[in-house]
N, C-alpha and C. Protein backbone atom coordinates (compact mmCIF):
# COMPACT_ATOMS: atom_id res chain seq x y z
N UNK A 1 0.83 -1.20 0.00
CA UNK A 1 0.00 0.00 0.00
C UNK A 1 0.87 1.26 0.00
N UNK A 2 1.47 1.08 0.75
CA UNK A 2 2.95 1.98 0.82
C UNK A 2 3.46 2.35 -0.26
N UNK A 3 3.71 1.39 -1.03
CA UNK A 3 4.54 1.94 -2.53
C UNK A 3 3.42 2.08 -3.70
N UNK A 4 2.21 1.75 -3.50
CA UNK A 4 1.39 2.35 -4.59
C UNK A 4 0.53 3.63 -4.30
N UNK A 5 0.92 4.34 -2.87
CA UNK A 5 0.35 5.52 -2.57
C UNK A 5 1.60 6.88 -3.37
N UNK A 6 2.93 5.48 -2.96
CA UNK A 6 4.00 6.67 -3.52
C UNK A 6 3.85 6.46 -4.89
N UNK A 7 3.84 5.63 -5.44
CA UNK A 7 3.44 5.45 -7.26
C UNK A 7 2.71 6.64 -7.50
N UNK A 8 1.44 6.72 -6.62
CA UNK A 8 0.23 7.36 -7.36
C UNK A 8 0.96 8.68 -7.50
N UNK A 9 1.67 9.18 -5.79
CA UNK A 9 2.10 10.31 -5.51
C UNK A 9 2.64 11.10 -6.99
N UNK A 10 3.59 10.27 -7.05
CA UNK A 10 4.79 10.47 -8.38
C UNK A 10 3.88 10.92 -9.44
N UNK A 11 3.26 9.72 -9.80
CA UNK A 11 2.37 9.76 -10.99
C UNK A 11 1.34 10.97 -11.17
N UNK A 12 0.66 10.84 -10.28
CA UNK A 12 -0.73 12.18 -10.40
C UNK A 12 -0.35 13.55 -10.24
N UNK A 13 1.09 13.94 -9.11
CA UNK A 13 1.11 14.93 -8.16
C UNK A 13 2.15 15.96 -9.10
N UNK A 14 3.20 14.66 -9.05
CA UNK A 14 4.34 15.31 -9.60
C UNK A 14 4.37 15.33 -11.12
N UNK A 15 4.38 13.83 -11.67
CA UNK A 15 4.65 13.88 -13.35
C UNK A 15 3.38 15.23 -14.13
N UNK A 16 2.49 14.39 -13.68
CA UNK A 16 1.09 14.74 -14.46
C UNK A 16 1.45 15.95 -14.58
N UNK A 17 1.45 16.61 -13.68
CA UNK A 17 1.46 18.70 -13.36
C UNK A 17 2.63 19.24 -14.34
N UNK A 18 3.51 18.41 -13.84
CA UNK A 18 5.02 18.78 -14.80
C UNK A 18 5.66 17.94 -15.80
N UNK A 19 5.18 17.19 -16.75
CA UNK A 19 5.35 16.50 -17.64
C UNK A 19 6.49 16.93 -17.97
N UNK A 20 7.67 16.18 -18.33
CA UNK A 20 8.84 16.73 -19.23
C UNK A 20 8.56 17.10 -20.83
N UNK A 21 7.52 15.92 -21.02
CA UNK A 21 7.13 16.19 -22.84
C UNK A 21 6.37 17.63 -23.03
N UNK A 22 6.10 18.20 -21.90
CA UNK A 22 5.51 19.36 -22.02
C UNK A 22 5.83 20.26 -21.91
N UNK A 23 7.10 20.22 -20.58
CA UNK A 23 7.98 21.79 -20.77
C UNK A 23 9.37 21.51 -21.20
N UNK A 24 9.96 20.42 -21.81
CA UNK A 24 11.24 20.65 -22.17
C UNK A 24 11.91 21.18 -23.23
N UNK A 25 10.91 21.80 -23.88
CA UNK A 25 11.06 23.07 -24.78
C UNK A 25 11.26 24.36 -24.60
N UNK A 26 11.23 24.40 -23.16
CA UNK A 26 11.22 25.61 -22.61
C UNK A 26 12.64 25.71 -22.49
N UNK A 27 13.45 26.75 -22.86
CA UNK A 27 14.61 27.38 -21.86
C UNK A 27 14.41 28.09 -20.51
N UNK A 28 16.03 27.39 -19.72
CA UNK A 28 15.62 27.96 -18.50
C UNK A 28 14.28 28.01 -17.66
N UNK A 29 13.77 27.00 -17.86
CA UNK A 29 12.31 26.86 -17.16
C UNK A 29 12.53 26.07 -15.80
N UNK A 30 12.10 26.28 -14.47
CA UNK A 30 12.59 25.52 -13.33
C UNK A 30 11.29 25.73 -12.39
N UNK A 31 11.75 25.05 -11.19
CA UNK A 31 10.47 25.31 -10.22
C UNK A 31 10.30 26.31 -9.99
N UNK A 32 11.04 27.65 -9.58
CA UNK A 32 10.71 28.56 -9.19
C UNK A 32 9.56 29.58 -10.29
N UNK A 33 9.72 29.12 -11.41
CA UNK A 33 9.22 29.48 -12.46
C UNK A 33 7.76 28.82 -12.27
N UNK A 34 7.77 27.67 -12.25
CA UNK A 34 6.60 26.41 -11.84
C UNK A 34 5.76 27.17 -11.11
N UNK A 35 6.28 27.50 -9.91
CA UNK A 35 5.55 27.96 -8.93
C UNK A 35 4.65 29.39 -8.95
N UNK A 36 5.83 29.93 -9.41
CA UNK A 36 5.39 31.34 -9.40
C UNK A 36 4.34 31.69 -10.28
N UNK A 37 3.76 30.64 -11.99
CA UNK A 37 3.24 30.64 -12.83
C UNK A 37 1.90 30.37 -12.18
N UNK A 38 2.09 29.42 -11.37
CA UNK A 38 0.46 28.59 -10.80
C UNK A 38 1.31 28.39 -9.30
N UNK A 39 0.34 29.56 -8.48
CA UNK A 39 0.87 29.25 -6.96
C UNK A 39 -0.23 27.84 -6.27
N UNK A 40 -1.09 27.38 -7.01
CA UNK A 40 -1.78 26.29 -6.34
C UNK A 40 -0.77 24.95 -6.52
N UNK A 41 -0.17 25.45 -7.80
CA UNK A 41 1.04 23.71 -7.86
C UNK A 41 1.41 23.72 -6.23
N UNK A 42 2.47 24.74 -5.76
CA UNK A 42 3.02 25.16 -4.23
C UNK A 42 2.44 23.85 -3.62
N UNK A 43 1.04 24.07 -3.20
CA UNK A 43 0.45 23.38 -2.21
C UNK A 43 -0.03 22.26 -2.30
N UNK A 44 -0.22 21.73 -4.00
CA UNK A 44 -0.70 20.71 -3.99
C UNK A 44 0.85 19.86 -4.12
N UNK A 45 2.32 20.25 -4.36
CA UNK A 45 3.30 19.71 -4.30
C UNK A 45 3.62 19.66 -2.64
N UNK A 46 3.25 20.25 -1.89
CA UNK A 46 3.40 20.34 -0.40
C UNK A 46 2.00 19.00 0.21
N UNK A 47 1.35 18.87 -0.31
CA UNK A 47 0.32 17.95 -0.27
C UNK A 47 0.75 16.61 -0.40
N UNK A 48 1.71 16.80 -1.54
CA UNK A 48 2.77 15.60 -2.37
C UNK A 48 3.50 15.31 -1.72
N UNK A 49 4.06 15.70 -0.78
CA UNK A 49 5.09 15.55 -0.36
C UNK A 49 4.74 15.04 1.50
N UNK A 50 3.89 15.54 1.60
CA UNK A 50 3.55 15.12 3.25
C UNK A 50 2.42 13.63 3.09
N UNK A 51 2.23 12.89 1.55
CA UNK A 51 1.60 12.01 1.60
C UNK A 51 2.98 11.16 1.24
N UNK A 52 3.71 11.50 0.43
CA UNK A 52 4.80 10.87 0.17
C UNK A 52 5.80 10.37 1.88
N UNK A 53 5.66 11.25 2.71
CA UNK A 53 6.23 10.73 3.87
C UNK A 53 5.75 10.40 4.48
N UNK A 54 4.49 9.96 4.49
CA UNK A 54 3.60 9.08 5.38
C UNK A 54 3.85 7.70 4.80
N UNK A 55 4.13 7.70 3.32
CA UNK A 55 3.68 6.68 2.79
C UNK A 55 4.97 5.93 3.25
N UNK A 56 6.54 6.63 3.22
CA UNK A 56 7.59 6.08 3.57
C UNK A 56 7.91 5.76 5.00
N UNK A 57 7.02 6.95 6.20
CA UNK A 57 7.51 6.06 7.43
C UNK A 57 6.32 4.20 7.55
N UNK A 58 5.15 4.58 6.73
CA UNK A 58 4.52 3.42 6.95
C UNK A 58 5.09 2.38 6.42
N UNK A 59 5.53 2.10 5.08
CA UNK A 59 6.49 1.33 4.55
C UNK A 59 7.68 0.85 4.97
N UNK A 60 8.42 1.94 5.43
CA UNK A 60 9.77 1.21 6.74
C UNK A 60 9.61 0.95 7.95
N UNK A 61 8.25 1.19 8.16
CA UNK A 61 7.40 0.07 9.25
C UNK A 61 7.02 -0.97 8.76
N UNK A 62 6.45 -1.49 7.94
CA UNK A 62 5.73 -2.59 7.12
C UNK A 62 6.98 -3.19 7.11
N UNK A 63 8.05 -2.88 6.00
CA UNK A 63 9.02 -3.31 6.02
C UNK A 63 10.23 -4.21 7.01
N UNK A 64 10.28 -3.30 8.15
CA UNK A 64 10.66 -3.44 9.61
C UNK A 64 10.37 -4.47 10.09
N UNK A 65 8.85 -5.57 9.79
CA UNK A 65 8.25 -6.18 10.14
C UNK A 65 8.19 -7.41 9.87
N UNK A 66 8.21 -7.03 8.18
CA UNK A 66 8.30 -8.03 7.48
C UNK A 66 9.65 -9.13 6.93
N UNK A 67 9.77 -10.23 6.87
CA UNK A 67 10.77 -11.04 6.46
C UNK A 67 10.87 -11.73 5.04
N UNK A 68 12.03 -12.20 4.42
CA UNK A 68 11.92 -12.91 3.27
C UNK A 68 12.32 -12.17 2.13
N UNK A 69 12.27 -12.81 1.19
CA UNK A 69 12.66 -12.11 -0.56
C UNK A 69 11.43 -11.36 -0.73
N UNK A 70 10.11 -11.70 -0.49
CA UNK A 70 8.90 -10.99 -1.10
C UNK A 70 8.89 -9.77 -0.32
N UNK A 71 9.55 -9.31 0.74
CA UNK A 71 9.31 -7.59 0.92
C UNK A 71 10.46 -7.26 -0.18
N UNK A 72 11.86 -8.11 0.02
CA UNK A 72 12.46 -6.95 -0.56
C UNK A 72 12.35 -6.98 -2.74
N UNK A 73 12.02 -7.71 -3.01
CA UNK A 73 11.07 -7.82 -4.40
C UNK A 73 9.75 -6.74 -4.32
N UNK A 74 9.15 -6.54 -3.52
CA UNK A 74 8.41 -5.28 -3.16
C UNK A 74 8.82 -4.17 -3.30
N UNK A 75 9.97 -3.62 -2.48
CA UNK A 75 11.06 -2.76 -2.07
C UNK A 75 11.62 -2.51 -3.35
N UNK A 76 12.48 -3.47 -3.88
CA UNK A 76 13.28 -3.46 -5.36
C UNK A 76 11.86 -3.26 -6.39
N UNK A 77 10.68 -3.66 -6.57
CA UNK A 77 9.65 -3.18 -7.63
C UNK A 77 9.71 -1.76 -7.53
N UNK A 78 8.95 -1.40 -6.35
CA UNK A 78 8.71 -0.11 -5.99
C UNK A 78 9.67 0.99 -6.59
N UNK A 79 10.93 0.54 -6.32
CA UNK A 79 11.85 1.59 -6.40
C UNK A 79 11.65 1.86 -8.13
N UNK A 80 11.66 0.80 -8.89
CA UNK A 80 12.21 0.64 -10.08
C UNK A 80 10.83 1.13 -10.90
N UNK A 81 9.42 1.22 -10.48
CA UNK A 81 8.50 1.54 -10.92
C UNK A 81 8.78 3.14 -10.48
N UNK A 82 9.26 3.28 -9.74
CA UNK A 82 8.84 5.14 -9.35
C UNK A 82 10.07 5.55 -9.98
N UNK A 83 11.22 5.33 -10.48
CA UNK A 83 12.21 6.11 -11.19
C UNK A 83 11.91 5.87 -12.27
N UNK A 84 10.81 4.95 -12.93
CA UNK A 84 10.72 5.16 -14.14
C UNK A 84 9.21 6.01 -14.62
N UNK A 85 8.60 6.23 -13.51
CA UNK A 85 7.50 7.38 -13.30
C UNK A 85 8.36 8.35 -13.34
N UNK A 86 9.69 9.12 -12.57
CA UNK A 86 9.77 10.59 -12.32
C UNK A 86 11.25 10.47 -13.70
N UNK A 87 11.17 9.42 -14.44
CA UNK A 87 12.27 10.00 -15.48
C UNK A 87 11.47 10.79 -16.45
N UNK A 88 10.03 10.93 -16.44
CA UNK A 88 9.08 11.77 -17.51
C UNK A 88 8.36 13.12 -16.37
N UNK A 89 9.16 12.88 -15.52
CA UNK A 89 9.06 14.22 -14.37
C UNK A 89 9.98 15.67 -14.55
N UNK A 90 9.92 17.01 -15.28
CA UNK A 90 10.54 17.74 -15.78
C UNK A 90 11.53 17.82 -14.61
N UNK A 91 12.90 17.68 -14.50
CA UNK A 91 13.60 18.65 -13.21
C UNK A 91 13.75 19.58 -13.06
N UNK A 92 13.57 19.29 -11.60
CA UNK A 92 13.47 20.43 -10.82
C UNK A 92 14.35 21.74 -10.90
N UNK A 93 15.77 21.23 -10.29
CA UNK A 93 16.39 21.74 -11.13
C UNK A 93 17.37 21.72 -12.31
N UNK A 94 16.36 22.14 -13.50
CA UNK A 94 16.69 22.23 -14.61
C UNK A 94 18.15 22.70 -14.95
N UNK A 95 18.24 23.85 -14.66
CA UNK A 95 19.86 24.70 -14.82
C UNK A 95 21.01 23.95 -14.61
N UNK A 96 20.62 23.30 -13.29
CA UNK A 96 22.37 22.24 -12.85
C UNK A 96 22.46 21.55 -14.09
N UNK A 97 21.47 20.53 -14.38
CA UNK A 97 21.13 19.61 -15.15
C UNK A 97 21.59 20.34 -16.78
N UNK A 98 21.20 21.23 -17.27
CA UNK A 98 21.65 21.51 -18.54
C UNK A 98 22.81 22.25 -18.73
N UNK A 99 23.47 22.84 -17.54
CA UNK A 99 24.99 22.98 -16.91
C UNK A 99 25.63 21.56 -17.48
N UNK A 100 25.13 20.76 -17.10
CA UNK A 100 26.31 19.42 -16.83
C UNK A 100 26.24 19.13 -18.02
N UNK A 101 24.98 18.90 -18.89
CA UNK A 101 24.70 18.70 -20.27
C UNK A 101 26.11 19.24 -21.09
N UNK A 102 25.70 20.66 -21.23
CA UNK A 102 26.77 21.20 -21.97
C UNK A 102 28.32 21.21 -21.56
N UNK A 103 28.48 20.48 -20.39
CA UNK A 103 29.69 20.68 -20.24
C UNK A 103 30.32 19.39 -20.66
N UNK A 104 29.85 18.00 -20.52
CA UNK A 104 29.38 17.12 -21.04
C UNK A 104 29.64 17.23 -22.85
N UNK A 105 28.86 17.94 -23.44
CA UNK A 105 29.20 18.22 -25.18
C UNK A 105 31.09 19.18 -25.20
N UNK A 106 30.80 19.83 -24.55
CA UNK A 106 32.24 20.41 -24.92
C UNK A 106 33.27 19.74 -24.61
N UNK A 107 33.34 18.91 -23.63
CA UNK A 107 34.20 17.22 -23.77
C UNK A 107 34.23 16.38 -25.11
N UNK A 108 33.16 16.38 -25.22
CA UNK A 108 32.85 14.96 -26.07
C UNK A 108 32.80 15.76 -27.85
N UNK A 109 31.81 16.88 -27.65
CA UNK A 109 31.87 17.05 -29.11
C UNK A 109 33.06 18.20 -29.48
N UNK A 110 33.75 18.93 -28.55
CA UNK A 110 34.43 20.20 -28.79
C UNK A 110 35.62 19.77 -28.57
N UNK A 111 36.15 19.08 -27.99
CA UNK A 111 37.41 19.05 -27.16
C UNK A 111 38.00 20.05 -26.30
N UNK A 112 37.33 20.43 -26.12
CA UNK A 112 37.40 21.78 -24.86
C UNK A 112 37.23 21.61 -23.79
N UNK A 113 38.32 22.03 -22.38
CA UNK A 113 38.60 21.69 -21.21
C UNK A 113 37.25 22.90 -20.45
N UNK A 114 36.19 21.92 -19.94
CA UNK A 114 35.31 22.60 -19.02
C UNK A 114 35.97 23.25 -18.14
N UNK A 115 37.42 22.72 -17.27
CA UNK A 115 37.67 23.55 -16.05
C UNK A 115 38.52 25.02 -16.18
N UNK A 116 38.69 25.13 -18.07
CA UNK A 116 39.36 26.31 -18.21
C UNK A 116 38.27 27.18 -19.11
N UNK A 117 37.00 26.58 -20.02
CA UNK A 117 36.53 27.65 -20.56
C UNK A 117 34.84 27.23 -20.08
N UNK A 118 34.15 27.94 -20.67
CA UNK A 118 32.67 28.26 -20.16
C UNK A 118 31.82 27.64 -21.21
N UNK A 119 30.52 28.05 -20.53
CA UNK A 119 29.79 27.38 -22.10
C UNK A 119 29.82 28.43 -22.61
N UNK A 120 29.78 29.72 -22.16
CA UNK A 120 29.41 30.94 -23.48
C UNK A 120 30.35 30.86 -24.14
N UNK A 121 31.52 29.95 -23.99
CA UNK A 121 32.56 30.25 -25.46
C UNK A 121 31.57 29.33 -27.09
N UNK A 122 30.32 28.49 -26.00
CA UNK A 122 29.62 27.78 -27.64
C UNK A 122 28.34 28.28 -27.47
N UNK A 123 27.96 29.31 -27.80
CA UNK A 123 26.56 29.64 -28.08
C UNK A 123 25.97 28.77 -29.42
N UNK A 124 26.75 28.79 -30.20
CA UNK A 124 25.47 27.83 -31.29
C UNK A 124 24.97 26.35 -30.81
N UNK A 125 26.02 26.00 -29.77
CA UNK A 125 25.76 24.46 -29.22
C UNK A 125 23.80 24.65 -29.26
N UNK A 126 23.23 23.74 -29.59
CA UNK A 126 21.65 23.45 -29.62
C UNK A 126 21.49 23.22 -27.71
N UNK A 127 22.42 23.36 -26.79
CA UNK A 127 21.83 23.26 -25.35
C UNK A 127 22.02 24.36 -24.88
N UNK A 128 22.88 25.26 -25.47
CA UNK A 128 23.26 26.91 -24.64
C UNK A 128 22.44 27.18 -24.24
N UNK A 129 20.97 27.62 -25.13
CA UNK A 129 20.10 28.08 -24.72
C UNK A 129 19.23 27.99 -23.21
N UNK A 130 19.59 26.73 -22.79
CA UNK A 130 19.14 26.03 -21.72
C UNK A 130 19.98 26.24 -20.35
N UNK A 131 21.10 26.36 -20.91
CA UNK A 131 22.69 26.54 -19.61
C UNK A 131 22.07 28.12 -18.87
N UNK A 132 21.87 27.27 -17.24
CA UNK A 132 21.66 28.72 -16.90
C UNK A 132 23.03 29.71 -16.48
N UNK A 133 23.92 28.37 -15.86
CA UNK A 133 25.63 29.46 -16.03
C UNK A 133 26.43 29.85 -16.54
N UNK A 134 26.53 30.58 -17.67
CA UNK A 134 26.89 30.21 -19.19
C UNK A 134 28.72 30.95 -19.24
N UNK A 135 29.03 31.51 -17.60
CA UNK A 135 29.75 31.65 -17.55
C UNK A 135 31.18 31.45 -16.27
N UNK A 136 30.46 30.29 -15.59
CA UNK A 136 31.27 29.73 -14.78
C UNK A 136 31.96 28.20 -15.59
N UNK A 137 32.88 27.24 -14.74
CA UNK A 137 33.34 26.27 -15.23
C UNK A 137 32.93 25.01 -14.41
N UNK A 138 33.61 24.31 -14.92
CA UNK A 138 32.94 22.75 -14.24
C UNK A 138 32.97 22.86 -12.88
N UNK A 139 32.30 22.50 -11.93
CA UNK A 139 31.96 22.28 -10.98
C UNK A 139 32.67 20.81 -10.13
N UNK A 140 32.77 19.90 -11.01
CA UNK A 140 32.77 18.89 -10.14
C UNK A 140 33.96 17.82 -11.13
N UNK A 141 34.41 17.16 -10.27
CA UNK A 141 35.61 16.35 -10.78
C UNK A 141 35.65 15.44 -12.42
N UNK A 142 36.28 15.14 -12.43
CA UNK A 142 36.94 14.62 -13.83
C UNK A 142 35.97 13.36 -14.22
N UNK A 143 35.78 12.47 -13.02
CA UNK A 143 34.66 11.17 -13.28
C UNK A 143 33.62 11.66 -13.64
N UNK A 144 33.04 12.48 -13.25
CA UNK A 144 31.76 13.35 -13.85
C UNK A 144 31.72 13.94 -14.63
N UNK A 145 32.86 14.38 -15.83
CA UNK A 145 32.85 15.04 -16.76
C UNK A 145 32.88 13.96 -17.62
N UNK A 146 34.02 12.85 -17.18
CA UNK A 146 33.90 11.84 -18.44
C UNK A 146 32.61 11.17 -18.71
N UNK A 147 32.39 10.75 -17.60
CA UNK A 147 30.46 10.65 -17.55
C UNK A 147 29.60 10.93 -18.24
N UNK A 148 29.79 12.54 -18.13
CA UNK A 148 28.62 13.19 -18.60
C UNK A 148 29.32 13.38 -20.48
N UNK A 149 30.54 13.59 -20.53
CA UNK A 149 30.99 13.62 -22.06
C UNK A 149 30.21 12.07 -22.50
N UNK A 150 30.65 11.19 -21.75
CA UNK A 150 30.23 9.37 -22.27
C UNK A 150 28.34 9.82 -22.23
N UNK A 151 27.86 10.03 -21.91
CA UNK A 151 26.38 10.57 -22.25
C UNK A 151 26.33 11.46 -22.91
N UNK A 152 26.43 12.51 -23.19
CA UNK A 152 26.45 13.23 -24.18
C UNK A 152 26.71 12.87 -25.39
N UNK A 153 27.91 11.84 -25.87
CA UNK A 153 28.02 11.27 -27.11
C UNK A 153 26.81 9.88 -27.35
N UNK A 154 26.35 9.43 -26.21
CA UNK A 154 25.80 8.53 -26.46
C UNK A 154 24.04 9.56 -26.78
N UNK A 155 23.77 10.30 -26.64
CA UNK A 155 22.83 10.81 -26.85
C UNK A 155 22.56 11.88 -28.09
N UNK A 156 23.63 12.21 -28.36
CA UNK A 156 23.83 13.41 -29.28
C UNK A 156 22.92 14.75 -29.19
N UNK A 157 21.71 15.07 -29.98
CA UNK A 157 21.46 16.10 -30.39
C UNK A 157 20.08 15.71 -29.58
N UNK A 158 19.75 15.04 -29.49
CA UNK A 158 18.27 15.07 -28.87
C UNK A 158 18.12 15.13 -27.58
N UNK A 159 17.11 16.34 -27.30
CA UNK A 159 17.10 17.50 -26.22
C UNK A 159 16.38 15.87 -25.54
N UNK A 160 15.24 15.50 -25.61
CA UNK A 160 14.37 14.40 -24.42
C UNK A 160 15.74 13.32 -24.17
N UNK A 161 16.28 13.22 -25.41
CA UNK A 161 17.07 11.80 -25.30
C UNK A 161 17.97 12.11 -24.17
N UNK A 162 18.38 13.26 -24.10
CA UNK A 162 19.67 13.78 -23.43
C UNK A 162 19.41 13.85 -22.02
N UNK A 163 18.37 14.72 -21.92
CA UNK A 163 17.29 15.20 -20.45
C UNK A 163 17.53 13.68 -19.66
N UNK A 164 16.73 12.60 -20.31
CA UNK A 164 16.51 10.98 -20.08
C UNK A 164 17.85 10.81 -20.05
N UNK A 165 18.93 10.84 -20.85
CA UNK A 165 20.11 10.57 -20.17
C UNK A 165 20.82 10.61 -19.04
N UNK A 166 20.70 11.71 -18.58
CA UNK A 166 21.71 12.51 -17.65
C UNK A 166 20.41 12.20 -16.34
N UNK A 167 19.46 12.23 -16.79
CA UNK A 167 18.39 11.70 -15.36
C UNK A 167 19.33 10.25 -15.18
N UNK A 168 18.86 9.35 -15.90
CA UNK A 168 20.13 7.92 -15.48
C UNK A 168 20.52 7.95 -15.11
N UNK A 169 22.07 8.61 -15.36
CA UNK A 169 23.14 8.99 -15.12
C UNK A 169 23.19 9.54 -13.39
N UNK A 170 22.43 10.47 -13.29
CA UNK A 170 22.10 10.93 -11.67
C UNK A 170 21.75 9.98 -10.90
């Protein structure tokens, strides 16, 4: 009951409202944007979220309780049904996410060192538009750049394919 209250959660509360197929056309579009557009999302995501933690202390009670392969085949469903509900969930935040994207292409398609130049040195890149820091540098170590370069080539040019990538990848 536990993991199909959080299913629904995911499904009705979060995806439905914020579909990725629906705003990932948007540049620079994020929650704060979300919110501020429709202040009722606010509360019905605050709604989402205090059913979502009911649903988890009841479940790691249930859990707690229970013995055998069939909770944790429960446990392992659950998980694997709700990340594949919130990979069509727009993120949240968007900006980090299309940060890493492009830094990610200028590895893989530019040969250009993220920790010495920016993305604004590639404005025609098809993700600039999306980079909300367009003038700081990589953030985070070398495994994560090769990473995100190794996704980036495996995804190429397609904005959902890519989005769905780098969600994985996280």
């Amino acid at each position: 009951a536990a993991g199909l209250t959080s299913l629904a959660v995911y499904a009705l509360i979060f995806t439905q409202t914020y579909s990725l197929l629906t705003f990932i056309g948007i540049p620079k579009y994020d929650l704060h944007l979300m919110v501020k557009a429709e202040p009722f999302i606010l509360w019905l995501y605050r709604i989402g979220f205090i059913l979502l933690a009911v649903a988890y202390i009841l479940g790691g009670w249930a859990a707690s309780h229970a013995t055998g392969r069939k909770t944790w085949m429960i446990v392992i469903a659950t998980a694997i049904l709700s990340a594949g509900v919130l990979l069509m969930l727009y993120p949240f935040d968007a900006a980090d996410m299309f940060d890493y994207i492009l830094e990610g292409r200028m590895l893989a398609f530019y040969n250009a060192n993220p920790y010495l130049q920016t993305p604004s040195e590639f404005p025609l890149d098809p993700f600039y538009p999306y980079v909300g820091w367009t003038k700081s540098t990589a953030p985070y170590g070398p495994l994560w750049l090769q990473l995100s370069a190794l996704t980036a080539r495996i995804t190429g040019n397609s904005l959902l394919g890519t989005v769905i990538g780098f969600k994985l990848l996280s």
